[in-house]
C-alpha atoms as a PDB file:
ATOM      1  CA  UNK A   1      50.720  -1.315  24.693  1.00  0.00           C
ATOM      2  CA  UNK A   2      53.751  -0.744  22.870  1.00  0.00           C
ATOM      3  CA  UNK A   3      55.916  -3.806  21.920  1.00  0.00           C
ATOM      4  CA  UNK A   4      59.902  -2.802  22.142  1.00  0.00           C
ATOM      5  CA  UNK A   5      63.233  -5.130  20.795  1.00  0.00           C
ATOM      6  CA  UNK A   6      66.459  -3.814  22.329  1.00  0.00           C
ATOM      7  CA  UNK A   7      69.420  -4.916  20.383  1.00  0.00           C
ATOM      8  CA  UNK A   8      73.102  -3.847  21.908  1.00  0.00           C
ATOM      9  CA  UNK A   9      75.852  -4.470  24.059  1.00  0.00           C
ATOM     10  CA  UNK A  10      76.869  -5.181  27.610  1.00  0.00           C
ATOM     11  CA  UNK A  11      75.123  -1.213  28.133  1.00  0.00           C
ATOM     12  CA  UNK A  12      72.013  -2.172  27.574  1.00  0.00           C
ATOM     13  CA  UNK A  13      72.618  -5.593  28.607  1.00  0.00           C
ATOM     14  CA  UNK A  14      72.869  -3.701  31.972  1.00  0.00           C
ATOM     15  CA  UNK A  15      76.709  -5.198  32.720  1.00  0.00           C
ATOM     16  CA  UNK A  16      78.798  -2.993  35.189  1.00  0.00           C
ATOM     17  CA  UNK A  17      82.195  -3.756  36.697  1.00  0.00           C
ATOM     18  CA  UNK A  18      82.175  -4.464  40.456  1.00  0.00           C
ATOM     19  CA  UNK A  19      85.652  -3.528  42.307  1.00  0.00           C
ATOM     20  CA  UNK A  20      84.124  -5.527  45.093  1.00  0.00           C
ATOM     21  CA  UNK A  21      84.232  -8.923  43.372  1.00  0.00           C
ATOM     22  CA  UNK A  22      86.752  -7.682  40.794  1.00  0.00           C
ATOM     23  CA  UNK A  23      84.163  -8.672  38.123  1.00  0.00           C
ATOM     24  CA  UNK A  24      81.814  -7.913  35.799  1.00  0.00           C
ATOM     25  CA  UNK A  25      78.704  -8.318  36.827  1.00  0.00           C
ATOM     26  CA  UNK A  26      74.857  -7.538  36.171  1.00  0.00           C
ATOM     27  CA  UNK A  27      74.038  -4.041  37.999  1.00  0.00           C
ATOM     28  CA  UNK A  28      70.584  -2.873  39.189  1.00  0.00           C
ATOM     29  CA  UNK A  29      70.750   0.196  37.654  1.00  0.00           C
ATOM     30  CA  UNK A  30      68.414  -0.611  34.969  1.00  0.00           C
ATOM     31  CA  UNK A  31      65.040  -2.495  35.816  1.00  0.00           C
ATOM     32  CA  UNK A  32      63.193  -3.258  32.665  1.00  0.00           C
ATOM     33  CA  UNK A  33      60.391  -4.619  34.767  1.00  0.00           C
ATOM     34  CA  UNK A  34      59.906  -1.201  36.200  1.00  0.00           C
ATOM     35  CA  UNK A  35      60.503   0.698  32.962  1.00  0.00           C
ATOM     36  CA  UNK A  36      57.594  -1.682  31.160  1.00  0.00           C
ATOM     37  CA  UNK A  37      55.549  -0.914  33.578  1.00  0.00           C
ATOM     38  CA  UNK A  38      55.662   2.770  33.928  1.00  0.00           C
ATOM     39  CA  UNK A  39      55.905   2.957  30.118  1.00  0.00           C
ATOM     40  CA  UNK A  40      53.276   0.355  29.805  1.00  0.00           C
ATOM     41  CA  UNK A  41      55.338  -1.041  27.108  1.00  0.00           C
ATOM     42  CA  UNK A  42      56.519  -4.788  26.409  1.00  0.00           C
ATOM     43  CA  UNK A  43      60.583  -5.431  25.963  1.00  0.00           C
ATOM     44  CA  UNK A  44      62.260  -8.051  24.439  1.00  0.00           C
ATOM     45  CA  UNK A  45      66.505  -7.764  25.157  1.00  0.00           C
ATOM     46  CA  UNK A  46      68.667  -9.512  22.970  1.00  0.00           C
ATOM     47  CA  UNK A  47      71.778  -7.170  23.967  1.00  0.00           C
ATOM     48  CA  UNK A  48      75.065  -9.044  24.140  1.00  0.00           C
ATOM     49  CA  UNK A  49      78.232  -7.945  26.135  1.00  0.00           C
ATOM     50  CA  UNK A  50      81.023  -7.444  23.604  1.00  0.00           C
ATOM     51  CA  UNK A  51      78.348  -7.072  20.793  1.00  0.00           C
ATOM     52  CA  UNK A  52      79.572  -5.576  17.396  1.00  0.00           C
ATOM     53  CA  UNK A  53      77.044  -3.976  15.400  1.00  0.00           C
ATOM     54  CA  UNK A  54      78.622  -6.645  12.206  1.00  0.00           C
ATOM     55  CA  UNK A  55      77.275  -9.179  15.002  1.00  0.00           C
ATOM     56  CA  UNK A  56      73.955  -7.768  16.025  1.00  0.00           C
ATOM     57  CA  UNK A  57      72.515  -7.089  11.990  1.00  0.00           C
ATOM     58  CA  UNK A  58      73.330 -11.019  11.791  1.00  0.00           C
ATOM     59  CA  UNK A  59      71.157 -11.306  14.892  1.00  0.00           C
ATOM     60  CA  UNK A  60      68.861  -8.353  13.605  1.00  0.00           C
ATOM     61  CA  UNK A  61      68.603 -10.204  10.449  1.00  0.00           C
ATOM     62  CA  UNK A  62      67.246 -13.826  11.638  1.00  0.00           C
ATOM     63  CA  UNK A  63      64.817 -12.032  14.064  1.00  0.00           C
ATOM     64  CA  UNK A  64      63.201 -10.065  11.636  1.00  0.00           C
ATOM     65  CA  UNK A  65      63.150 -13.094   9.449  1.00  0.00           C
ATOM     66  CA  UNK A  66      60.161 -14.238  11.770  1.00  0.00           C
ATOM     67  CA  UNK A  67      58.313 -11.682  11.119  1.00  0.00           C
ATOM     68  CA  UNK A  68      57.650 -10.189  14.775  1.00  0.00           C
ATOM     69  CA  UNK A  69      54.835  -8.657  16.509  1.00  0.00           C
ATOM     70  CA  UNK A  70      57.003  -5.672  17.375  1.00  0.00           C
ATOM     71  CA  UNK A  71      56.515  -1.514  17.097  1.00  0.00           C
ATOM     72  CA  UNK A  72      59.909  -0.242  17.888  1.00  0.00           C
ATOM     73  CA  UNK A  73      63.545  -1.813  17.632  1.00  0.00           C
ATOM     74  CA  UNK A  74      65.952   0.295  19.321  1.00  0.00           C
ATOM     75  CA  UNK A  75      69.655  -0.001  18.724  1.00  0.00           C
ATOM     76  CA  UNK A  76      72.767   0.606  20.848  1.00  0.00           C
ATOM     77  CA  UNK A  77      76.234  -0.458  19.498  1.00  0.00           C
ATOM     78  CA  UNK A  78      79.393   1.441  18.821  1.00  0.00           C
ATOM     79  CA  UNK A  79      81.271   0.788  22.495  1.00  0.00           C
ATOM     80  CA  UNK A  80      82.557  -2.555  21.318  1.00  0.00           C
ATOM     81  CA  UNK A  81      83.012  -1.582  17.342  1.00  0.00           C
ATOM     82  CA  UNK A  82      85.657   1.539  18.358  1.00  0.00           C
ATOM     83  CA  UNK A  83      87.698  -0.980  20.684  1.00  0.00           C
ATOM     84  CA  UNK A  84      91.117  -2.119  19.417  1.00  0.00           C
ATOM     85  CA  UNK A  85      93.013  -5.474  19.840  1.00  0.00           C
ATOM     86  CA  UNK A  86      95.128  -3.708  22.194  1.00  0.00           C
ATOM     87  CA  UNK A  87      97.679  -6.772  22.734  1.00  0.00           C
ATOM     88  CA  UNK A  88      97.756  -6.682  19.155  1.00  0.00           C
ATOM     89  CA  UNK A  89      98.350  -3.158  19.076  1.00  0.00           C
ATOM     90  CA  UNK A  90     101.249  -3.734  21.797  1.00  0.00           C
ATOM     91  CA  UNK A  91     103.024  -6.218  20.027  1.00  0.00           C
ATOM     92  CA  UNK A  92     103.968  -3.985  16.755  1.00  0.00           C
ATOM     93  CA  UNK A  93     105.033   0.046  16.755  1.00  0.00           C
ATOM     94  CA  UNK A  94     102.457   1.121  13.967  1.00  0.00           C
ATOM     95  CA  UNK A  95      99.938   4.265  13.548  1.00  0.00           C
ATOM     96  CA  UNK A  96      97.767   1.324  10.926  1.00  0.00           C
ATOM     97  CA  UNK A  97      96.201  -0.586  13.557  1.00  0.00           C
ATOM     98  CA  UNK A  98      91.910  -0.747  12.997  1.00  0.00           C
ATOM     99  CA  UNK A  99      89.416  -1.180  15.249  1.00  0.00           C
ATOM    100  CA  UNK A 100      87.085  -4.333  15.420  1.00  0.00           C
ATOM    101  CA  UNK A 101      84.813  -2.461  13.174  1.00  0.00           C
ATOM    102  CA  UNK A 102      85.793   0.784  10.992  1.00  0.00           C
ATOM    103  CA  UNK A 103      83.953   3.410  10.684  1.00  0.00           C
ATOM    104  CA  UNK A 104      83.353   3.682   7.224  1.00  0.00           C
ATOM    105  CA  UNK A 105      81.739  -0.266   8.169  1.00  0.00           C
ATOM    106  CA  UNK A 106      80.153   0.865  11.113  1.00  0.00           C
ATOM    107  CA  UNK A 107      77.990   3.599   9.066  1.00  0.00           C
ATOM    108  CA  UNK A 108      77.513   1.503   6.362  1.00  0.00           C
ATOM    109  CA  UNK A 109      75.738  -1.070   8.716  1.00  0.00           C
ATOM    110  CA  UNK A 110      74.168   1.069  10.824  1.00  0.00           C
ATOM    111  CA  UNK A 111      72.040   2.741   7.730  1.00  0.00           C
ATOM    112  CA  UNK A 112      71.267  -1.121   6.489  1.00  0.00           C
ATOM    113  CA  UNK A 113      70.141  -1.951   9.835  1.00  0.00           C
ATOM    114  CA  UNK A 114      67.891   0.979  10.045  1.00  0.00           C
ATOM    115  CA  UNK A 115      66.408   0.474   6.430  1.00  0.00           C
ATOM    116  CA  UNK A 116      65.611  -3.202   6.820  1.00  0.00           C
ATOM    117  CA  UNK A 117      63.697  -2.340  10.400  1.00  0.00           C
ATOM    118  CA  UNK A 118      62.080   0.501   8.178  1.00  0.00           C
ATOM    119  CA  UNK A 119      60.660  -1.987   5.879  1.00  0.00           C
ATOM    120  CA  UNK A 120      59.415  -3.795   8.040  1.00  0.00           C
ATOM    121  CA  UNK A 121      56.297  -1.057   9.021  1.00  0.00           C
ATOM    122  CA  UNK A 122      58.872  -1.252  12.445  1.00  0.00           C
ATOM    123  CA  UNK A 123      60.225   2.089  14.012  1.00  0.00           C
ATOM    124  CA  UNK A 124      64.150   2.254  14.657  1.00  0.00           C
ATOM    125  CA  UNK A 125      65.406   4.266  17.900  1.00  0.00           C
ATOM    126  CA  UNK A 126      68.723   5.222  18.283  1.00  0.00           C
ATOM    127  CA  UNK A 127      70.659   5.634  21.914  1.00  0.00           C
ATOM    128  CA  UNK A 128      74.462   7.203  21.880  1.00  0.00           C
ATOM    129  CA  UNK A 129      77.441   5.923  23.311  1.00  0.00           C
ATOM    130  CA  UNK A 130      77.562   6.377  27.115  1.00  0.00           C
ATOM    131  CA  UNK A 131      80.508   8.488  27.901  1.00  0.00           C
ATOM    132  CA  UNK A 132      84.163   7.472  28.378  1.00  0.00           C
ATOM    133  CA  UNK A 133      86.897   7.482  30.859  1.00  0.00           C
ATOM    134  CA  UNK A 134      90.077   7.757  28.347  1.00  0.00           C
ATOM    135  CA  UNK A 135      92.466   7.553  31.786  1.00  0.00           C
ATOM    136  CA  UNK A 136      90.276   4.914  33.435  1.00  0.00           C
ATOM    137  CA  UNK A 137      90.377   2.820  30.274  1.00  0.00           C
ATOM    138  CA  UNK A 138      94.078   3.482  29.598  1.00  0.00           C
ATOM    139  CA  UNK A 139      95.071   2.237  33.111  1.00  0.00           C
ATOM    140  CA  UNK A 140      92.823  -1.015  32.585  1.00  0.00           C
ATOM    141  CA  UNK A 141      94.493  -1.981  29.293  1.00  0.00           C
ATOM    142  CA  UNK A 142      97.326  -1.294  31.064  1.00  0.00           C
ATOM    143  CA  UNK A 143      96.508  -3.860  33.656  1.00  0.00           C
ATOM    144  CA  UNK A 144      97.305  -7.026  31.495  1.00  0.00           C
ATOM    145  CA  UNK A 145     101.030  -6.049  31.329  1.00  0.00           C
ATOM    146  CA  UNK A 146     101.101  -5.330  27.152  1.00  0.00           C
ATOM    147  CA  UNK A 147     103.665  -3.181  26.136  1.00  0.00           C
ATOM    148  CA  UNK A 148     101.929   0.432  27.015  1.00  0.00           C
ATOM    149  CA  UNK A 149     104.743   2.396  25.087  1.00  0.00           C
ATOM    150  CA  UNK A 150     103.739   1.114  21.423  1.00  0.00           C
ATOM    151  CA  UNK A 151      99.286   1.629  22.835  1.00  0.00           C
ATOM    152  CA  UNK A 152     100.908   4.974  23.528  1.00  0.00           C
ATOM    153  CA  UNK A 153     102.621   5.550  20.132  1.00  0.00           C
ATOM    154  CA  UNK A 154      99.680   4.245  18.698  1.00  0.00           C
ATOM    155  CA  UNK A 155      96.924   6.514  20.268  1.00  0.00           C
ATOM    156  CA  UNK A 156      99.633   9.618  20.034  1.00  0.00           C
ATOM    157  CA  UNK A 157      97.801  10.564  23.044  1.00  0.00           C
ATOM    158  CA  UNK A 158      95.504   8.712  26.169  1.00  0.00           C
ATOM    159  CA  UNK A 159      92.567  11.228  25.301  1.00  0.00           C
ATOM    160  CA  UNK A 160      92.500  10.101  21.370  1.00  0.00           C
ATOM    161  CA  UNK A 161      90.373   6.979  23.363  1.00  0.00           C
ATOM    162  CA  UNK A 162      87.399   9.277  24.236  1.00  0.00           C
ATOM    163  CA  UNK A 163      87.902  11.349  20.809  1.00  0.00           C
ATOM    164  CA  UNK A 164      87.798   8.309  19.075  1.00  0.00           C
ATOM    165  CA  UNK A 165      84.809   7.076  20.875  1.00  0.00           C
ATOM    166  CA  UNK A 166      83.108  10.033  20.118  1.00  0.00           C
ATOM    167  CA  UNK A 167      83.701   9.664  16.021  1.00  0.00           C
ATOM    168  CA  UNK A 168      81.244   6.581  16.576  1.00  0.00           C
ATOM    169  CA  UNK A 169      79.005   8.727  18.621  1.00  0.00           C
ATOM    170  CA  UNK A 170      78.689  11.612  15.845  1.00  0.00           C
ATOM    171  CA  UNK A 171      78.603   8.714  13.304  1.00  0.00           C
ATOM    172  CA  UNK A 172      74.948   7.474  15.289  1.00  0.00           C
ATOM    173  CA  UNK A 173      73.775  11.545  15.128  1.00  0.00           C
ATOM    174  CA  UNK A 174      74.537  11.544  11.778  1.00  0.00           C
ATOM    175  CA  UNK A 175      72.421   8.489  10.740  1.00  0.00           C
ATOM    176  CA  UNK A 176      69.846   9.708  12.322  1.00  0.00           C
ATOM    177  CA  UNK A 177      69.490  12.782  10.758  1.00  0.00           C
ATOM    178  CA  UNK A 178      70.192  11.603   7.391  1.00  0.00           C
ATOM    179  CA  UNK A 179      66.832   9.511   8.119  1.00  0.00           C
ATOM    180  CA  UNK A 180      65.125  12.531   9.827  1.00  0.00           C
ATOM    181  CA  UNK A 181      64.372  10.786  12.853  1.00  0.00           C
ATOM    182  CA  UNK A 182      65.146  11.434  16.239  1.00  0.00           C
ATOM    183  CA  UNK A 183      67.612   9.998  18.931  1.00  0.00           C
ATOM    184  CA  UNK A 184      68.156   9.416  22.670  1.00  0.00           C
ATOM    185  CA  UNK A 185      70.832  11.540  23.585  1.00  0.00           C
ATOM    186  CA  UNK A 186      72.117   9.313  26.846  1.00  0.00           C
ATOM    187  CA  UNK A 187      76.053  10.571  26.027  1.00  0.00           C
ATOM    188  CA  UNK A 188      74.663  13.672  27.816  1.00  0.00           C
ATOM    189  CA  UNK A 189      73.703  12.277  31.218  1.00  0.00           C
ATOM    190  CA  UNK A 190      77.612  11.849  31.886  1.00  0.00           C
ATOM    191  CA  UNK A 191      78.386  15.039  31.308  1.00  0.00           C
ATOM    192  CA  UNK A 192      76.069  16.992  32.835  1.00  0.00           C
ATOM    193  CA  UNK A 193      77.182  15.562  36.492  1.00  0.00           C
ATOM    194  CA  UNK A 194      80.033  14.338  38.163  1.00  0.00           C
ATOM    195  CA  UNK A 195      81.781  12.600  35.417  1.00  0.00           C
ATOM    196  CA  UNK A 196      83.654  10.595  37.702  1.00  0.00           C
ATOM    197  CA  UNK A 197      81.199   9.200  39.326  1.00  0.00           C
ATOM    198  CA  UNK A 198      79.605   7.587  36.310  1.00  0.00           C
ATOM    199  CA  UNK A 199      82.146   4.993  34.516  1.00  0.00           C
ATOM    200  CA  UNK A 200      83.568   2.104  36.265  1.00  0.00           C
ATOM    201  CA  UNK A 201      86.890   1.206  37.130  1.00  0.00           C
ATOM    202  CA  UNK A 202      87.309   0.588  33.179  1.00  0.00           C
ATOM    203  CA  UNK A 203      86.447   3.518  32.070  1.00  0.00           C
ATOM    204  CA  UNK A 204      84.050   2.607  29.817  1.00  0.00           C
ATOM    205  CA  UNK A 205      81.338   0.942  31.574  1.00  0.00           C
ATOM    206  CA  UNK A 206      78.126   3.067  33.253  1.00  0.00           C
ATOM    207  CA  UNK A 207      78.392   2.653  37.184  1.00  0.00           C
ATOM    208  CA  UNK A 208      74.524   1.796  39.058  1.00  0.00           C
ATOM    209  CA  UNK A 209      74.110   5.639  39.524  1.00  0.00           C
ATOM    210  CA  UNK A 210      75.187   6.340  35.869  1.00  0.00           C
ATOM    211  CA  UNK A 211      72.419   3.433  35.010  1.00  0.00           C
ATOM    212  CA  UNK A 212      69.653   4.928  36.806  1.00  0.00           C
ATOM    213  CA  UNK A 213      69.814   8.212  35.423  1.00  0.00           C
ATOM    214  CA  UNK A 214      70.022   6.861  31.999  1.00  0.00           C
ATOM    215  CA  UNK A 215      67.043   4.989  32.516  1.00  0.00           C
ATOM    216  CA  UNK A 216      65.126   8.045  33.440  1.00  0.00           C
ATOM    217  CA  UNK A 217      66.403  10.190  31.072  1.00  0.00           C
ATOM    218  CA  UNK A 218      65.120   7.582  29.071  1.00  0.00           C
ATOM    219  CA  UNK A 219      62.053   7.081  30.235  1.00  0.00           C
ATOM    220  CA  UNK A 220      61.289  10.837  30.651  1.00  0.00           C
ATOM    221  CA  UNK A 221      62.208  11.285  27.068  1.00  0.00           C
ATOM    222  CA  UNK A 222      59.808   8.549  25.897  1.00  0.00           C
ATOM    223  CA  UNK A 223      56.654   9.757  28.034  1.00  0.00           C
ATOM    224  CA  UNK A 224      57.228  12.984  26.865  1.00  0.00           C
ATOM    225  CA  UNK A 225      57.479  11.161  22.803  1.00  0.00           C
ATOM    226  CA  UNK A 226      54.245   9.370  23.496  1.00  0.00           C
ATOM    227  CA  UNK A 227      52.389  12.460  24.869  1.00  0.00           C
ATOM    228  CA  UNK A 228      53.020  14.446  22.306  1.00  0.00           C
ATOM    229  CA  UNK A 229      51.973  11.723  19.846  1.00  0.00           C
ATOM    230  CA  UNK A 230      48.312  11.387  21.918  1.00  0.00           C
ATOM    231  CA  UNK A 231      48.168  15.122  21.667  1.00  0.00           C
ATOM    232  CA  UNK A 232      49.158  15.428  17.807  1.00  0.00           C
ATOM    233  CA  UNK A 233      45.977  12.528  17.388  1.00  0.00           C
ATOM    234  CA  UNK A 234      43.568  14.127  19.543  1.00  0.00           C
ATOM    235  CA  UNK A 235      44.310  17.536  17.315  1.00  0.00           C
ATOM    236  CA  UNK A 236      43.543  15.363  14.217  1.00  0.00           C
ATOM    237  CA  UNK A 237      40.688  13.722  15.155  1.00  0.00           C
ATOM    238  CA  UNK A 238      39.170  17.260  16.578  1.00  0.00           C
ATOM    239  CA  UNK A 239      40.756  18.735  12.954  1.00  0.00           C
ATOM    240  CA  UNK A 240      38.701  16.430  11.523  1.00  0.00           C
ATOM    241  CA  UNK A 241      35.462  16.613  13.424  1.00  0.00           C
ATOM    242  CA  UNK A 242      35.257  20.526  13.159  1.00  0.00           C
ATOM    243  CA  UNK A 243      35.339  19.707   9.798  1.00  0.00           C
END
C-alpha cells in the first residue's frame, strides 16, 4: 500500500459553493474513502481553503520535520496565490497592484518545496489549476459593491482573470519539467466538456460534477502510473533472470 500527503487548497480540500444555502460548503464530489480504496492507497489531507503555497511550505516544512512514513506528497496551490486584494485594488486607479503571491515567489517556492520532499527519499506530484470562470468570478467580486471601474482599469480586461490564472498554471508545467517528472493535468477536464457546467457561481470553484470527473481522471491516471511501474519490475526481474 501506498502512503499519500495531499497538501492544497479549498480544491482539494473538496470546498464547492452551494447557491442553495448561499455558502460554501463541503461537496461530495470527491470521496477519498473511495479513491483509497480503489487505489489501495492511504491519504493524509492537510489542504486548507484559502491556502497560499508561502503558507503550505510552512506547513510542508513542520510535517516533514517528523520525519513521516509517507511515499508520495502531492501538491495543489496556485488558485489562492494569483488572487488579488480586490477591495484593495478598488480603492486606488493603478496597473501596480500584486497578487497575494507573485510569480517570480510562487516559482521560487514551488521548486524549494519540491527539492526538500525530494530529499526526503519522498516522491512530489503535481495537479494544475482547475479551470476558471473570468465572467463568473468578475460578477462575484462584483457582488461586495467595490468600485468595479478601477478592478476594471486594473485587469484592462475581465478575461486577463483566466489569463492570469493560467501564468500560475504554466508556472506548475514548467516546474515539473525542469525536474523531469510528470504531472496531473486536471486543468483539462474543464475544457474538454461543458465548461459551464463545471465552476460554481464564483467562477473559480469545481462544481460536484466537475469534482467527480477530476477524481477519475485522477484515479485513471494513477492506475494506469502504477501499472506501468508493476510491468517495468516484472521486465526487470525477468531481464534479470534470463540472465
Amino acid at each position: 500500500m501506498k502512503h499519500v500527503a495531499i497538501f492544497g487548497d479549498s480544491v482539494s480540500k473538496g470546498v464547492i459553493y452551494d447557491p442553495k444555502v448561499k455558502r460554501y460548503t463541503f461537496g461530495n464530489g470527491i470521496d477519498y474513502k473511495s479513491i483509497e480504496y480503489r487505489l489501495n492507497i492511504k491519504i493524509e489531507n492537510y489542504s486548507k481553503m484559502g491556502a497560499t503555497i508561502t503558507y503550505g511550505f510552512e506547513k510542508l516544512k513542520k510535517y516533514l520535520d517528523n520525519n513521516p512514513k509517507v511515499d508520495s506528497i502531492v501538491l495543489e496551490y496556485g488558485g489562492n496565490d494569483c488572487d488579488f486584494d480586490w477591495a484593495k485594488v478598488a480603492l486606488e486607479k493603478s496597473k501596480d497592484h500584486q497578487p497575494k503571491t507573485p510569480i517570480d515567489v510562487y516559482k521560487k517556492t514551488l521548486i524549494e518545496m519540491i527539492t526538500l520532499i525530494k530529499s526526503k527519499g519522498i516522491e512530489p506530484i503535481l495537479l494544475t489549476l482547475p479551470s476558471i470562470h473570468a465572467k463568473r468570478y468578475y460578477n462575484w467580486i462584483a457582488k461586495s459593491g467595490i468600485n468595479m471601474k478601477n478592478v476594471l482599469y486594473f485587469l484592462g480586461d475581465v478575461e486577463h482573470i483566466y489569463r492570469f490564472h493560467e501564468l500560475y498554471n504554466t508556472t506548475i508545467i514548467e516546474v515539473a519539467n525542469l525536474f523531469n517528472m510528470k504531472y496531473v493535468d486536471i486543468r483539462k477536464v474543464a475544457l474538454n466538456t461543458n465548461y459551464r457546467e463545471m465552476i460554481c457561481l464564483d467562477g473559480i470553484h469545481p462544481t460536484i460534477k466537475a469534482e467527480k470527473l477530476i477524481v477519475e481522471y485522477i484515479m485513471n491516471h494513477f492506475e494506469d502510473k502504477y501499472r506501468e511501474e508493476v510491468e517495468v519490475r516484472n521486465f526487470r526481474q525477468q531481464l534479470a533472470f534470463n540472465i
